[in-house]
C-alpha atoms as a PDB file:
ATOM      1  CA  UNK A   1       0.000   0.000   0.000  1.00  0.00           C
ATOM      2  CA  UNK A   2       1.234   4.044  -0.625  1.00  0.00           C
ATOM      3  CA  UNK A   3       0.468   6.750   0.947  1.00  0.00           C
ATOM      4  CA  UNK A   4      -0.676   9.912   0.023  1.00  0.00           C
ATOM      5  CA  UNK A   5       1.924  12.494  -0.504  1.00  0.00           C
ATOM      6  CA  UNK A   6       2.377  15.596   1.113  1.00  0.00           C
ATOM      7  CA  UNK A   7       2.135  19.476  -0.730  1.00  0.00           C
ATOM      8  CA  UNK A   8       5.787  20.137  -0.609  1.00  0.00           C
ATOM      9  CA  UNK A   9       6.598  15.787  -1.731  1.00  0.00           C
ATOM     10  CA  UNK A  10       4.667  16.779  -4.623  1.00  0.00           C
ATOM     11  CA  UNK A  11       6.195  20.065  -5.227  1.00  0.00           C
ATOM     12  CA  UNK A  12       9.696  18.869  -4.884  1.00  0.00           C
ATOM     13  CA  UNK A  13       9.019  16.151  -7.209  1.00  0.00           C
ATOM     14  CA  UNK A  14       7.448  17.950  -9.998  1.00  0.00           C
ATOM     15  CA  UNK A  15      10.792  19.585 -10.123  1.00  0.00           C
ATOM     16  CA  UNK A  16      12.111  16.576 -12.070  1.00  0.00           C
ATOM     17  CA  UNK A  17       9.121  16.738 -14.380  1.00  0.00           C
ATOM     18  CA  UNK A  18       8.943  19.793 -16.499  1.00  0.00           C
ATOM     19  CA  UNK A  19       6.445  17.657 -19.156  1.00  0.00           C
ATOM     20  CA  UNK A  20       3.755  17.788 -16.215  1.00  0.00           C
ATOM     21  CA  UNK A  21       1.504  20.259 -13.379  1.00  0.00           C
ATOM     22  CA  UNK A  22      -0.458  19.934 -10.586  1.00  0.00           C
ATOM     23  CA  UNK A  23      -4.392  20.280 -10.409  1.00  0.00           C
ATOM     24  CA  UNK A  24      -5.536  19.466  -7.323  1.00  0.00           C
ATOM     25  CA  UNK A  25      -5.055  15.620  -6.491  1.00  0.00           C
ATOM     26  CA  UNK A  26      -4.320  14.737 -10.411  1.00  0.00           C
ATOM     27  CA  UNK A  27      -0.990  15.684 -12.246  1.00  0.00           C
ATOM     28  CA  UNK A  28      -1.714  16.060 -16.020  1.00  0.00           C
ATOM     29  CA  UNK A  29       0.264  15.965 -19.042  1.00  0.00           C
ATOM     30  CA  UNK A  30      -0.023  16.516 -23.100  1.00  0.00           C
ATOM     31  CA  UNK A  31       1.838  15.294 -25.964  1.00  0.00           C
ATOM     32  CA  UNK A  32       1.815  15.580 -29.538  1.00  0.00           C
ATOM     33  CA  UNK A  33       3.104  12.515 -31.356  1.00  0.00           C
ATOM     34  CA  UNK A  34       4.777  13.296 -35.217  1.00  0.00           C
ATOM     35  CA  UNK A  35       1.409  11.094 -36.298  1.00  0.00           C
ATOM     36  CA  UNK A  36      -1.684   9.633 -35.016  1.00  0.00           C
ATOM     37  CA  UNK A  37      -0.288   6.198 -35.186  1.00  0.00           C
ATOM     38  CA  UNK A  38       2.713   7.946 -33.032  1.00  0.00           C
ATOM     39  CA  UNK A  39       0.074   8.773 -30.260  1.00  0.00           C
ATOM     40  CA  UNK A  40      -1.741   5.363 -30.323  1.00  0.00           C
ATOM     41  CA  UNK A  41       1.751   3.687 -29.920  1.00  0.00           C
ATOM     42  CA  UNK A  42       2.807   5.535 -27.078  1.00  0.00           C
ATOM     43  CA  UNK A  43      -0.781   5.011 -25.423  1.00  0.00           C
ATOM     44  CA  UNK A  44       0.049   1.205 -25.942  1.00  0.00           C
ATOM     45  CA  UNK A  45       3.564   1.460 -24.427  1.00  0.00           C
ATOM     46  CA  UNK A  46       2.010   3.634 -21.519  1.00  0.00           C
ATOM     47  CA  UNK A  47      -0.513   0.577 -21.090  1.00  0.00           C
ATOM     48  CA  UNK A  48       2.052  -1.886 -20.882  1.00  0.00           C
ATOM     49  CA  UNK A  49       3.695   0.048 -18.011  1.00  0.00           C
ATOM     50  CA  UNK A  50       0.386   0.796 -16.199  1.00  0.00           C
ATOM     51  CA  UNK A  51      -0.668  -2.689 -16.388  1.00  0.00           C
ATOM     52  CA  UNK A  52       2.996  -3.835 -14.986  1.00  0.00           C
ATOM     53  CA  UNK A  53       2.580  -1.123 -12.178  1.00  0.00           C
ATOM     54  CA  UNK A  54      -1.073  -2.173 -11.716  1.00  0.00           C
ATOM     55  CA  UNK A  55      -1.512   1.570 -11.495  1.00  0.00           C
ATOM     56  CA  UNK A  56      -3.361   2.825 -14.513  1.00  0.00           C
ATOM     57  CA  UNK A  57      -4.163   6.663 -15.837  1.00  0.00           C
ATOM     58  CA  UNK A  58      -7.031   8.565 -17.832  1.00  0.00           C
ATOM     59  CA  UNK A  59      -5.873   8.745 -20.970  1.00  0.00           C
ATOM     60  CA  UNK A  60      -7.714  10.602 -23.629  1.00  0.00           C
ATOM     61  CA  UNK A  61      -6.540  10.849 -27.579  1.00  0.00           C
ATOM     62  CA  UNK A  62      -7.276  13.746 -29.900  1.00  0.00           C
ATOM     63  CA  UNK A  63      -6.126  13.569 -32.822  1.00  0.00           C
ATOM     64  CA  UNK A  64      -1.697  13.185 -32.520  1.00  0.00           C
ATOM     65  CA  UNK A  65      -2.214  15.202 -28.896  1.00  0.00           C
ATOM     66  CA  UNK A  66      -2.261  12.425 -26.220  1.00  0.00           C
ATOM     67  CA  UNK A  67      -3.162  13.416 -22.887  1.00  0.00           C
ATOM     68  CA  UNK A  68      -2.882  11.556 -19.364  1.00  0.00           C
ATOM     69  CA  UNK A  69      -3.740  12.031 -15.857  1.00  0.00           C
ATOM     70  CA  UNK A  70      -2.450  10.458 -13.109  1.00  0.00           C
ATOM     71  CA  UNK A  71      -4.001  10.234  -9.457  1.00  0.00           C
ATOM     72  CA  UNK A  72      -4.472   7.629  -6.948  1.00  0.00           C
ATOM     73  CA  UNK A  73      -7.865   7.044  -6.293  1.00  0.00           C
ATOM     74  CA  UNK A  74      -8.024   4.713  -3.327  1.00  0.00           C
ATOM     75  CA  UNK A  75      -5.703   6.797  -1.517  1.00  0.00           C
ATOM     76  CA  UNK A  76      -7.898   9.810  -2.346  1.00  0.00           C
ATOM     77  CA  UNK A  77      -4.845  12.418  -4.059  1.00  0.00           C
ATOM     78  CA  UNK A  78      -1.279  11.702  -5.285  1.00  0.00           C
ATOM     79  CA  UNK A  79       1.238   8.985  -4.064  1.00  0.00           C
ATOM     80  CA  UNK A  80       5.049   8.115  -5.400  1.00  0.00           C
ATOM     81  CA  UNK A  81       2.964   5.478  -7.874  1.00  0.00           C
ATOM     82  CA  UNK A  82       1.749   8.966  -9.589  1.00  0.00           C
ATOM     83  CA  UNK A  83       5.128  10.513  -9.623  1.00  0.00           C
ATOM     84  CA  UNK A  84       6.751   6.942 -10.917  1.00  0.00           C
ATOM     85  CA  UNK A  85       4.237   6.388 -13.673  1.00  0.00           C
ATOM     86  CA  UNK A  86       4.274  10.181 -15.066  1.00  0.00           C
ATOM     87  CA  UNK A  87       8.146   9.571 -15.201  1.00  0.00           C
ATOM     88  CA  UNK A  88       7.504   6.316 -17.395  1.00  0.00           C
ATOM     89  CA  UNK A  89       4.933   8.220 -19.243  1.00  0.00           C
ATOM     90  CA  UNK A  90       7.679  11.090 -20.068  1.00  0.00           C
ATOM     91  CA  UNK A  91      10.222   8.524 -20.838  1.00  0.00           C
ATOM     92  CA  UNK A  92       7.800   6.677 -23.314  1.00  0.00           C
ATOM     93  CA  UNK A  93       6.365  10.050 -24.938  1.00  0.00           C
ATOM     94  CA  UNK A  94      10.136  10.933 -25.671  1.00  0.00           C
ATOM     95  CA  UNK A  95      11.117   7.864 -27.450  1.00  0.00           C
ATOM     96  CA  UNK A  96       8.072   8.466 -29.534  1.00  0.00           C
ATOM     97  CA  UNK A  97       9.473  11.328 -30.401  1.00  0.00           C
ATOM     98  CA  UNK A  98       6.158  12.934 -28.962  1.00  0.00           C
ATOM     99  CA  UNK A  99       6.832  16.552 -27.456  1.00  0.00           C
ATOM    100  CA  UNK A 100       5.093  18.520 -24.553  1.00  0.00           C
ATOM    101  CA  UNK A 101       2.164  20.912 -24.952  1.00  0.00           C
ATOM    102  CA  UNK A 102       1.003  23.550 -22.862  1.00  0.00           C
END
């Protein structure tokens, strides 16, 4: 079990993820693949490390512009599992050559 983070955890964390922000208990993040196919790949790679995690975000597709957010339900706000997965999810969009949006 994980435990719900604290305001200044989060904070300090986000630090190492410029991709993503803070709203409320969910951290959110866009990317735009080169092609729709792009996007749809990276949702399936993202899948694959959700699954493995057992720890699995919204995800919603538009057009290339793939964005996820990431919150811990059962624990009611953010734990490390949010801050672990949005670093996967980062790792993932870059090989996909997907970039941040604002």
């Amino acid at each position: 079990m994980t435990r719900r983070l604290t305001d200044e955890e989060i904070e300090r964390q986000l630090g190492d993820l410029p991709d993503w922000t803070r709203d409320g208990d969910t951290l959110r993040a866009s990317f735009e693949a080169p092609a729709f196919l792009t996007g749809i790949a990276l949702v399936q790679e993202v899948a694959a490390a959700a699954e493995t995690m057992d720890h699995h975000p919204d995800i919603d597709i538009r057009w290339r512009t793939v964005a996820f957010a990431l919150s811990t339900h059962s624990e009611g706000g953010l734990t490390q599992l949010d801050v672990e997965l949005a670093h996967q999810i980062s790792q993932e969009a870059t090989r996909a050559g997907a970039v941040a949006t604002t």
